[in-house]
N, C-alpha and C. Protein backbone atom coordinates (compact mmCIF):
# COMPACT_ATOMS: atom_id res chain seq x y z
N UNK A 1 0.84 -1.19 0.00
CA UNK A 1 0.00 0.00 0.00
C UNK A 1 0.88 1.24 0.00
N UNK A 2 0.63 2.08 -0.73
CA UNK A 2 1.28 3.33 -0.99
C UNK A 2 1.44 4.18 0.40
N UNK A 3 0.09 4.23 1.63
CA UNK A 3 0.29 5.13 2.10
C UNK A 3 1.27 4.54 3.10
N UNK A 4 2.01 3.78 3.37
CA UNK A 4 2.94 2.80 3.81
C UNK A 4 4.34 2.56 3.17
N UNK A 5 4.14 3.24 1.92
CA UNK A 5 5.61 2.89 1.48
C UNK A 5 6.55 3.94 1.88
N UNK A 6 7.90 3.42 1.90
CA UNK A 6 9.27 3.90 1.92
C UNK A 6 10.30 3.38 1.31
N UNK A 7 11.38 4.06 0.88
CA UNK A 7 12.38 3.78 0.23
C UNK A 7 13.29 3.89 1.24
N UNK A 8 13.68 3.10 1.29
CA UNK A 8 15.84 3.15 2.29
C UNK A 8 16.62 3.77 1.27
N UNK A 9 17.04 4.89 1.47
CA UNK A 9 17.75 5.59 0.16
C UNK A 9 19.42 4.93 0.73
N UNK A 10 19.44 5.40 1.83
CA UNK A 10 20.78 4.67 2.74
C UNK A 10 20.97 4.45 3.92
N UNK A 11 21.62 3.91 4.83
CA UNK A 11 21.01 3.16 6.61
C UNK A 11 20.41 4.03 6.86
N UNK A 12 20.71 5.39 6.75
CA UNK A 12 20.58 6.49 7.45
C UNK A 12 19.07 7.28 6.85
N UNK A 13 18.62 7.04 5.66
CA UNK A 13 18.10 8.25 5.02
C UNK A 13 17.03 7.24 4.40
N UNK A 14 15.29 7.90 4.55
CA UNK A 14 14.50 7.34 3.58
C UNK A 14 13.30 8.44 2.81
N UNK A 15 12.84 7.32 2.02
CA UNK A 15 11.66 8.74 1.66
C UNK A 15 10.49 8.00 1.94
N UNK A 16 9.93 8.61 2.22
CA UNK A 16 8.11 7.80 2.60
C UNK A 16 6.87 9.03 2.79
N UNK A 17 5.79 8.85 2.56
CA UNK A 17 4.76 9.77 2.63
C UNK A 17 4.76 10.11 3.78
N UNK A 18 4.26 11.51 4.25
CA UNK A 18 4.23 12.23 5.26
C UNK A 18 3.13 11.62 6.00
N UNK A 19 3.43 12.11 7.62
CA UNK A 19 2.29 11.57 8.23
C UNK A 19 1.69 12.69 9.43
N UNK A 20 0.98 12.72 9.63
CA UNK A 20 0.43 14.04 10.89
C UNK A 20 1.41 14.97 11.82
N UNK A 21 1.86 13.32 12.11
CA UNK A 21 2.77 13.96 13.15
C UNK A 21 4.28 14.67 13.06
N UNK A 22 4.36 14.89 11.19
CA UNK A 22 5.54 15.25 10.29
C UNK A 22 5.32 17.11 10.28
N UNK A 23 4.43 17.63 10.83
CA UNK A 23 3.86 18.88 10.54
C UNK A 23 4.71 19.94 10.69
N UNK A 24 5.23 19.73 12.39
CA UNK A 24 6.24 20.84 12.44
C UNK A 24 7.75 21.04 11.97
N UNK A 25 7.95 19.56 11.59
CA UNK A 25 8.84 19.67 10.70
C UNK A 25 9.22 20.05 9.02
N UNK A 26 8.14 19.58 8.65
CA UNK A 26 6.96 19.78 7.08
C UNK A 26 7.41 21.82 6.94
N UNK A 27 6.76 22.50 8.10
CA UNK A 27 6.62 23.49 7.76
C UNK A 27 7.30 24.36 7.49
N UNK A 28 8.61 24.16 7.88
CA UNK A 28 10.12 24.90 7.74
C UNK A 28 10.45 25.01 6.47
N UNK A 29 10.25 23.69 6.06
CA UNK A 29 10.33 23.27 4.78
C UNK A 29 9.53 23.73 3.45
N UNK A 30 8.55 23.87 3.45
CA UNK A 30 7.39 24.50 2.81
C UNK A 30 7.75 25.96 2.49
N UNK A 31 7.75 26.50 4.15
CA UNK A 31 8.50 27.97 4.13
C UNK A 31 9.44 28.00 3.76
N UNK A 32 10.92 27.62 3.04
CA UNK A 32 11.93 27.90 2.68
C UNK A 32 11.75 27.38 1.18
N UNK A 33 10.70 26.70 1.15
CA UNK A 33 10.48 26.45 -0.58
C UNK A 33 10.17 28.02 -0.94
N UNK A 34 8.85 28.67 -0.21
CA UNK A 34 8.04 29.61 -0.60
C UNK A 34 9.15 30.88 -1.01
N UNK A 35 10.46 30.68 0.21
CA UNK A 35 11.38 31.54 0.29
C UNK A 35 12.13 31.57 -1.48
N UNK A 36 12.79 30.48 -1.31
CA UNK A 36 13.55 30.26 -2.90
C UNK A 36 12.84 30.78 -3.58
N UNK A 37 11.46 30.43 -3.92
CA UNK A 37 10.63 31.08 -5.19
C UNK A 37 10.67 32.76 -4.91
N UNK A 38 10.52 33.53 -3.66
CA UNK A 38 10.32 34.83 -3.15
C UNK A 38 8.62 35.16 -3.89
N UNK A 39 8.27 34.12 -2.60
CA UNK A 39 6.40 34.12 -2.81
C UNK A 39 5.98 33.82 -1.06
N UNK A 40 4.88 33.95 -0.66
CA UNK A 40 4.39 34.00 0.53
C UNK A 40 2.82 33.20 0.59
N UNK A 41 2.87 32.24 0.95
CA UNK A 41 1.38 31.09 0.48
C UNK A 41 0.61 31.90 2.25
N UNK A 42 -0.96 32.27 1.97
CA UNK A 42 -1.55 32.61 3.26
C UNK A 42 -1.19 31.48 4.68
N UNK A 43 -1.37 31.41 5.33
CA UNK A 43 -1.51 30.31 6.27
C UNK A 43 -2.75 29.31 6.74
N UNK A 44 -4.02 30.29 5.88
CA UNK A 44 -5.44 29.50 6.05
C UNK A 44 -5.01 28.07 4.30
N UNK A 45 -4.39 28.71 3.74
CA UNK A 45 -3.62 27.82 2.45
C UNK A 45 -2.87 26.58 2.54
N UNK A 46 -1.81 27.01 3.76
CA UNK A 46 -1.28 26.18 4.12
C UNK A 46 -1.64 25.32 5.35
N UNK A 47 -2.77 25.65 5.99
CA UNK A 47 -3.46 24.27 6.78
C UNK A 47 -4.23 23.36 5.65
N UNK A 48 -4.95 24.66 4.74
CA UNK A 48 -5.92 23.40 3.47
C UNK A 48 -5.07 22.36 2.84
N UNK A 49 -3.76 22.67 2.80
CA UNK A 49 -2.97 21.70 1.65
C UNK A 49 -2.62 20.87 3.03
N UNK A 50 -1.65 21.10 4.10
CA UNK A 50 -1.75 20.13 4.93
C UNK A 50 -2.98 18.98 5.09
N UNK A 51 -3.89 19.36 5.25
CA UNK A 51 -5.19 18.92 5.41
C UNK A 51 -5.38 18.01 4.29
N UNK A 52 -5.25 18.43 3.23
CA UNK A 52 -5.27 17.40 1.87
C UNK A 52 -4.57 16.75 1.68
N UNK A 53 -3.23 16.94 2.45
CA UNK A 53 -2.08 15.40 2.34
C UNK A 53 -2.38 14.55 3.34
N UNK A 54 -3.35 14.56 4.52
CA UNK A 54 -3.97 13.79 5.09
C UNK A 54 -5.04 13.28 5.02
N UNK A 55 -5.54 13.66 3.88
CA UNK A 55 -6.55 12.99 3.10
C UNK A 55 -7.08 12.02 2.66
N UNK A 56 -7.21 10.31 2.69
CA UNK A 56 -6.48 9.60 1.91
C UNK A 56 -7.72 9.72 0.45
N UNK A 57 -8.64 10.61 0.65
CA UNK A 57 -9.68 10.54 -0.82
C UNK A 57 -9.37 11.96 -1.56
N UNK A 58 -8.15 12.57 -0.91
CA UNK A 58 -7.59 13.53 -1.97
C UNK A 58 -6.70 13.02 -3.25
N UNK A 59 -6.54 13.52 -4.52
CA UNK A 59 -5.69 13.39 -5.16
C UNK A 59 -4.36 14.03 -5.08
N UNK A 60 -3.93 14.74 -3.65
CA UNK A 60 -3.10 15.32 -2.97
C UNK A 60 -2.28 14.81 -2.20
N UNK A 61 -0.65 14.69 -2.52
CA UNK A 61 0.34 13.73 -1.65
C UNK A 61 1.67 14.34 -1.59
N UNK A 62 2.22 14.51 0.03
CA UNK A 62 3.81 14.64 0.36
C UNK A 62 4.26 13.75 0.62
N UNK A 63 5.61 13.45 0.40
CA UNK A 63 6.67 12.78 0.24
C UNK A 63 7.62 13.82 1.13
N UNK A 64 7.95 12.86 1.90
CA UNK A 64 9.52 13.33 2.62
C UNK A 64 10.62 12.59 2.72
N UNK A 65 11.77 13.28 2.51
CA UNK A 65 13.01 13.15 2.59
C UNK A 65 13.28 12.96 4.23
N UNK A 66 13.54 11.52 4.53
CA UNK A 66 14.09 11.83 6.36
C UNK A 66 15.08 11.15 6.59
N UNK A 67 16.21 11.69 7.40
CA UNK A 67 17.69 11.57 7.55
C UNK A 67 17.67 11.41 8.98
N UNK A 68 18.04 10.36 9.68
CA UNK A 68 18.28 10.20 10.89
C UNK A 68 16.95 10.57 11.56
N UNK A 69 15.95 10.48 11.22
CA UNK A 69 14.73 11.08 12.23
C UNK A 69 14.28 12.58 11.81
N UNK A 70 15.35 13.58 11.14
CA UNK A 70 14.74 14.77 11.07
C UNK A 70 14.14 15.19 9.25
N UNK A 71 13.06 15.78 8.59
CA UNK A 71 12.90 15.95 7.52
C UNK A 71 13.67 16.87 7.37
N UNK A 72 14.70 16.30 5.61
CA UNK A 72 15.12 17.20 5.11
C UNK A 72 14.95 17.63 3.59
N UNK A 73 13.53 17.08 3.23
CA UNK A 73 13.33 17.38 1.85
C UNK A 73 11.86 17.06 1.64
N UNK A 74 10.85 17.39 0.70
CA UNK A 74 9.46 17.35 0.61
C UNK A 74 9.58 17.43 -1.33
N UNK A 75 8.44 16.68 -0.95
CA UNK A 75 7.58 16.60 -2.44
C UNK A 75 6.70 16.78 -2.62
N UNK A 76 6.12 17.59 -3.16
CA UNK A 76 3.98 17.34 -3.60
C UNK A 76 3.85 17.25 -4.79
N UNK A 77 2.87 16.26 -5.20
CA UNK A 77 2.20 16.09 -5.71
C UNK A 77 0.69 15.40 -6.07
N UNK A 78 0.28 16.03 -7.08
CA UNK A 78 -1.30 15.51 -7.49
C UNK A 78 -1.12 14.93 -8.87
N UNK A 79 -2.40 13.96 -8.21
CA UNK A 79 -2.94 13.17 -9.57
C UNK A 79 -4.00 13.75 -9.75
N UNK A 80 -4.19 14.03 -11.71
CA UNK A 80 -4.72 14.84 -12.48
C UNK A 80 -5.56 13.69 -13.56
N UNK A 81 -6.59 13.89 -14.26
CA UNK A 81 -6.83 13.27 -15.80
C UNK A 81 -6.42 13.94 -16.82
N UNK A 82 -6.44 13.33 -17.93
CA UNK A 82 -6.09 13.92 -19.29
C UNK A 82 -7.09 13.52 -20.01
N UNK A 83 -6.75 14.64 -21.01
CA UNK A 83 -7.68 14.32 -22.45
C UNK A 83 -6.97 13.18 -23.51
N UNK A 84 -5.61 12.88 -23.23
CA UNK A 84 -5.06 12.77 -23.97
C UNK A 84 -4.37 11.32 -23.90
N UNK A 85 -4.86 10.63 -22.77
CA UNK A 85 -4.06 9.21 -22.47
C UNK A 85 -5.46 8.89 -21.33
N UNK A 86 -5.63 7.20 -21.11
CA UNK A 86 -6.91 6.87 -20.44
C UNK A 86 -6.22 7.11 -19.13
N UNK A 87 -4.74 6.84 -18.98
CA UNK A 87 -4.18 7.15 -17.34
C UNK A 87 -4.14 8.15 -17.01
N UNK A 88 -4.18 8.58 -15.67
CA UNK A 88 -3.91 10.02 -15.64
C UNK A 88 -2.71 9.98 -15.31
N UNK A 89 -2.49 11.71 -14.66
CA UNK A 89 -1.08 11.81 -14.74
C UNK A 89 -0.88 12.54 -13.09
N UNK A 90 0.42 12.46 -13.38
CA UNK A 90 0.94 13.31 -11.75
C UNK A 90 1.36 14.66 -12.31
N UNK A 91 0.93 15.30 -11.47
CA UNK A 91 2.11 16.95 -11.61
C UNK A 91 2.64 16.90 -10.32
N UNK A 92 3.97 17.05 -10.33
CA UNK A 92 4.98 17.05 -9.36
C UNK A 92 5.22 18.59 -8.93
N UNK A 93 4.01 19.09 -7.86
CA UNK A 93 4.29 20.81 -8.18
C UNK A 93 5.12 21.64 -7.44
N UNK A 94 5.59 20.71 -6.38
CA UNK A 94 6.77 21.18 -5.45
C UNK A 94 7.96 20.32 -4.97
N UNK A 95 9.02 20.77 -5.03
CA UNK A 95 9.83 19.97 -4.77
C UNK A 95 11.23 21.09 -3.80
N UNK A 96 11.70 20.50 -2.77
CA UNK A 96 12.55 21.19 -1.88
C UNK A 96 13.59 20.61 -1.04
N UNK A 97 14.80 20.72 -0.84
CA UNK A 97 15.74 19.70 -0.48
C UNK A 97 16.43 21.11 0.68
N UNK A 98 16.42 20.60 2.17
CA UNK A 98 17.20 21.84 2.70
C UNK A 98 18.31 22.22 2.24
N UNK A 99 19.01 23.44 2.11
CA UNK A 99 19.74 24.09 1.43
C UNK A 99 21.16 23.38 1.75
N UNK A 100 21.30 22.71 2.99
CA UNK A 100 22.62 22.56 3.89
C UNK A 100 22.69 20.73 2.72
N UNK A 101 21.64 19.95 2.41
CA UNK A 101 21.27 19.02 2.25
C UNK A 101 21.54 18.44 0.58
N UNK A 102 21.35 19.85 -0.21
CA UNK A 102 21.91 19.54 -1.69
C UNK A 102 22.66 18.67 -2.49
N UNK A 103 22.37 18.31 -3.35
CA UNK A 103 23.66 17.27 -3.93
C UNK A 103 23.84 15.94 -3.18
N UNK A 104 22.62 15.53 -2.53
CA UNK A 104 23.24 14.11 -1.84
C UNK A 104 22.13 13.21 -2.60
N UNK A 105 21.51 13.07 -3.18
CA UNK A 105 20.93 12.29 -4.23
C UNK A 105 19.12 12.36 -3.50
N UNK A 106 18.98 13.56 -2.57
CA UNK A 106 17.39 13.45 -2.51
C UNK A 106 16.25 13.70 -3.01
N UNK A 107 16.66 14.65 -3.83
CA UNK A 107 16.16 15.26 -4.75
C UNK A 107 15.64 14.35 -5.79
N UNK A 108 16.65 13.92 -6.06
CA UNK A 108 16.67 12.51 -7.25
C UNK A 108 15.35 10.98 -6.43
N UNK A 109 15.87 11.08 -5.48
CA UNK A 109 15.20 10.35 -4.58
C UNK A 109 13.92 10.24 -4.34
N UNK A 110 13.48 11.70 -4.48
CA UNK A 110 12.10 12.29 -4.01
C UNK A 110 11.21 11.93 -5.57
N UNK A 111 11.89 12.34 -6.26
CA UNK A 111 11.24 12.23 -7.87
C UNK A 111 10.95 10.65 -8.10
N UNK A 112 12.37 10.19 -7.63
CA UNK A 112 11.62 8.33 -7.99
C UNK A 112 10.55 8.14 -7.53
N UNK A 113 10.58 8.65 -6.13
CA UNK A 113 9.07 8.18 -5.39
C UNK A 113 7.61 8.55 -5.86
N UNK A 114 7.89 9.98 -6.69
CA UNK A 114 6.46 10.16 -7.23
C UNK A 114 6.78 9.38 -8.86
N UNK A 115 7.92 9.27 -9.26
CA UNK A 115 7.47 7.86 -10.06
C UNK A 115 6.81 6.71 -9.90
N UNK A 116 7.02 6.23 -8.95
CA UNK A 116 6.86 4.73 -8.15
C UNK A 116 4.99 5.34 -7.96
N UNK A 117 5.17 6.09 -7.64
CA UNK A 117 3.31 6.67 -7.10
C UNK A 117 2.88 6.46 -8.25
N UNK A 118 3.47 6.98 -9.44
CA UNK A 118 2.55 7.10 -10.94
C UNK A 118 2.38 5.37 -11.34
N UNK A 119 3.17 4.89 -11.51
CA UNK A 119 3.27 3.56 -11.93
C UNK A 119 2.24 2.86 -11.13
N UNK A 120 2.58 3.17 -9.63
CA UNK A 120 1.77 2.31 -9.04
C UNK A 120 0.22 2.43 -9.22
N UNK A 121 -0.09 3.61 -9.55
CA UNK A 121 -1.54 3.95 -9.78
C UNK A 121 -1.94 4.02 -11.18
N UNK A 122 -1.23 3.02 -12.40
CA UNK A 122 -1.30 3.13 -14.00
C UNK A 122 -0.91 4.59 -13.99
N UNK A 123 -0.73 5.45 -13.80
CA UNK A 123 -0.52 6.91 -14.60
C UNK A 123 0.36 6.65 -15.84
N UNK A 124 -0.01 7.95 -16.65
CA UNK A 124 0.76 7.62 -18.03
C UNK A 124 1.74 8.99 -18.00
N UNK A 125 1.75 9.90 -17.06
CA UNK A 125 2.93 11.27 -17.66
C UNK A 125 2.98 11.62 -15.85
N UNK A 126 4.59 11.65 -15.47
CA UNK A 126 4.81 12.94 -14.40
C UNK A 126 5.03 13.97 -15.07
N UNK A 127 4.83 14.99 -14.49
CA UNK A 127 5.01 16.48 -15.32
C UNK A 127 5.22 17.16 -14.26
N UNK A 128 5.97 18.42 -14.61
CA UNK A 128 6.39 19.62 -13.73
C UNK A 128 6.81 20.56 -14.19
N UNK A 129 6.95 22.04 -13.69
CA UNK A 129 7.87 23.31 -14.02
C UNK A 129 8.52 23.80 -12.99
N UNK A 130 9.88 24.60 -13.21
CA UNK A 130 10.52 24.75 -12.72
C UNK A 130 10.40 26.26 -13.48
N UNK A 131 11.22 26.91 -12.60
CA UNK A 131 11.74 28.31 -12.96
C UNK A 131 13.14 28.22 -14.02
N UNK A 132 13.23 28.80 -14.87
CA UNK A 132 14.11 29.13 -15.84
C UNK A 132 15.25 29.46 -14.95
N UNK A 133 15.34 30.32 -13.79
CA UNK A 133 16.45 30.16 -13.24
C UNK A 133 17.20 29.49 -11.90
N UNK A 134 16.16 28.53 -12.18
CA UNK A 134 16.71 27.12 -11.18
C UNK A 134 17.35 26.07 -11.77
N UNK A 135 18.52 26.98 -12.32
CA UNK A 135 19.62 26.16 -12.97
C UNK A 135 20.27 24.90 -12.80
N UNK A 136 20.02 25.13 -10.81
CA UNK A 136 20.87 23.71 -10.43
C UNK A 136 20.05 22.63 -10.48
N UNK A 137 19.03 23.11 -9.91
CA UNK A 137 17.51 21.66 -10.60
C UNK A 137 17.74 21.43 -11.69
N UNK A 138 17.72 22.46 -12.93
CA UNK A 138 17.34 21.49 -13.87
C UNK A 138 18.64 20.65 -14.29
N UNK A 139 19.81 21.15 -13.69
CA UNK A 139 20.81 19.75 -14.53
C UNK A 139 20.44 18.22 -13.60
N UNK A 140 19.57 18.50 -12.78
CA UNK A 140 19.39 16.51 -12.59
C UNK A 140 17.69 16.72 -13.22
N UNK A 141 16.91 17.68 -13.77
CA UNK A 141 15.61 17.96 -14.19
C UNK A 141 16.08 16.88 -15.63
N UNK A 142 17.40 17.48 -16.65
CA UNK A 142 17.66 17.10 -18.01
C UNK A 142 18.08 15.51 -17.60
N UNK A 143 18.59 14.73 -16.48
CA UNK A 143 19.15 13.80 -16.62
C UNK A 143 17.98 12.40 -16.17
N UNK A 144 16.59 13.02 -15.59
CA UNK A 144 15.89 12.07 -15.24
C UNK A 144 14.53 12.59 -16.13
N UNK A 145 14.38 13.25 -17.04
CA UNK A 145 12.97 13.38 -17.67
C UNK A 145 13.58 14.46 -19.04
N UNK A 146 11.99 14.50 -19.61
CA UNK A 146 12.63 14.96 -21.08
C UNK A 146 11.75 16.51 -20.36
N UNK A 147 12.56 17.65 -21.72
CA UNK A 147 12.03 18.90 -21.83
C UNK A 147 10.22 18.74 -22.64
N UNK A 148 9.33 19.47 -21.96
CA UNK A 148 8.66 19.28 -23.41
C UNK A 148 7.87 20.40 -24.31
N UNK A 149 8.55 21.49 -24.05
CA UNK A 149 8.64 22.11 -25.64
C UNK A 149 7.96 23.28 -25.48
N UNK A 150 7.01 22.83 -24.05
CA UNK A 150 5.74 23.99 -24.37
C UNK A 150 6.17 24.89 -23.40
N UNK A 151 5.27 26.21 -23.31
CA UNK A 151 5.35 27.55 -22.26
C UNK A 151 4.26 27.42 -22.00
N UNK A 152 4.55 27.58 -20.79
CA UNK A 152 3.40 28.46 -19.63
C UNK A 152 3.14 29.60 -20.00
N UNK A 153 1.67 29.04 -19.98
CA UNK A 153 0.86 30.82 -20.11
C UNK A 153 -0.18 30.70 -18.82
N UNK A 154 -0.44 31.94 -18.25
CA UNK A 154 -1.59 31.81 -16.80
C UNK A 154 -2.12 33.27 -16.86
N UNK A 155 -2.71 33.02 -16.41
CA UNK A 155 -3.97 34.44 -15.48
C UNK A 155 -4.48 34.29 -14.40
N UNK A 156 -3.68 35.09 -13.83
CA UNK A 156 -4.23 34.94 -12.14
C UNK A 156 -5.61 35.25 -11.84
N UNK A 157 -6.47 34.66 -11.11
CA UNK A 157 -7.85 35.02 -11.25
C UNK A 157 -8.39 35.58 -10.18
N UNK A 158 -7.23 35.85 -8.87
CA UNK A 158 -7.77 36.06 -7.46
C UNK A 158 -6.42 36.61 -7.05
């Protein structure tokens, strides 16, 4: 069962879905994502998305990076449908590795796991965006998935 799985990345280090009692650690994390981007999510926002990774009838899921007992990396993502394949798909819409924590393969780590999520649930596409100048993501972005071609266009509606 998925909401049970974990990966042993090494003795020390695994990734496995978040669980309630991951919160106050979760949130540091979240906040220093929000930081990198230089964006500010409300806090009535960030109990709803908490709230939806404890969900289990959301299409809403974190993944954490944990090293000796403490989180040092997060993932979210949702499962979506398409028009365009009968599986649906994941969008992988956040991803964050503490800054001190870089370069030790969690990142990489975190992404298998929402692979392993897609597969495990038939999905047919992970998908994601990154910022144009999150240079250091994308050189492990080019080495585990393809570019695909298109731009973002949006309108904020609120």
């Amino acid at each position: 069962m998925l909401a049970t799985q974990w990966i042993k990345v090494t003795a020390h280090m695994k990734i496995r879905l978040a669980q309630k009692q991951d919160y106050p650690q979760w949130l540091p994390l979240w906040k220093g994502y929000q930081a990198f981007y230089k964006t500010s999510i409300a806090e009535p926002v960030t109990q709803t998305t908490w709230a939806r990774f404890m969900d289990p009838a959301e299409p809403m899921h974190c993944a954490v990076a944990e090293l000796d007992d403490v989180l040092v990396g997060v993932v979210h993502y949702i499962m979506h449908r398409s028009c365009w394949t009968e599986g649906d798909y994941i969008y992988l819409q956040d991803l964050f590795i503490a800054p001190d924590m870089r370069g030790k393969g969690m990142g990489r780590a975190l992404i298998e796991h929402v692979y392993a999520a897609a597969k495990a649930r038939g999905c047919s596409r992970v998908h994601w965006l990154t910022h144009e100048s999150n240079t250091d993501a994308m050189k492990l972005y080019d080495n585990i998935a393809e570019k695909s071609g298109f731009i973002q266009y949006r309108k904020l509606l609120t």
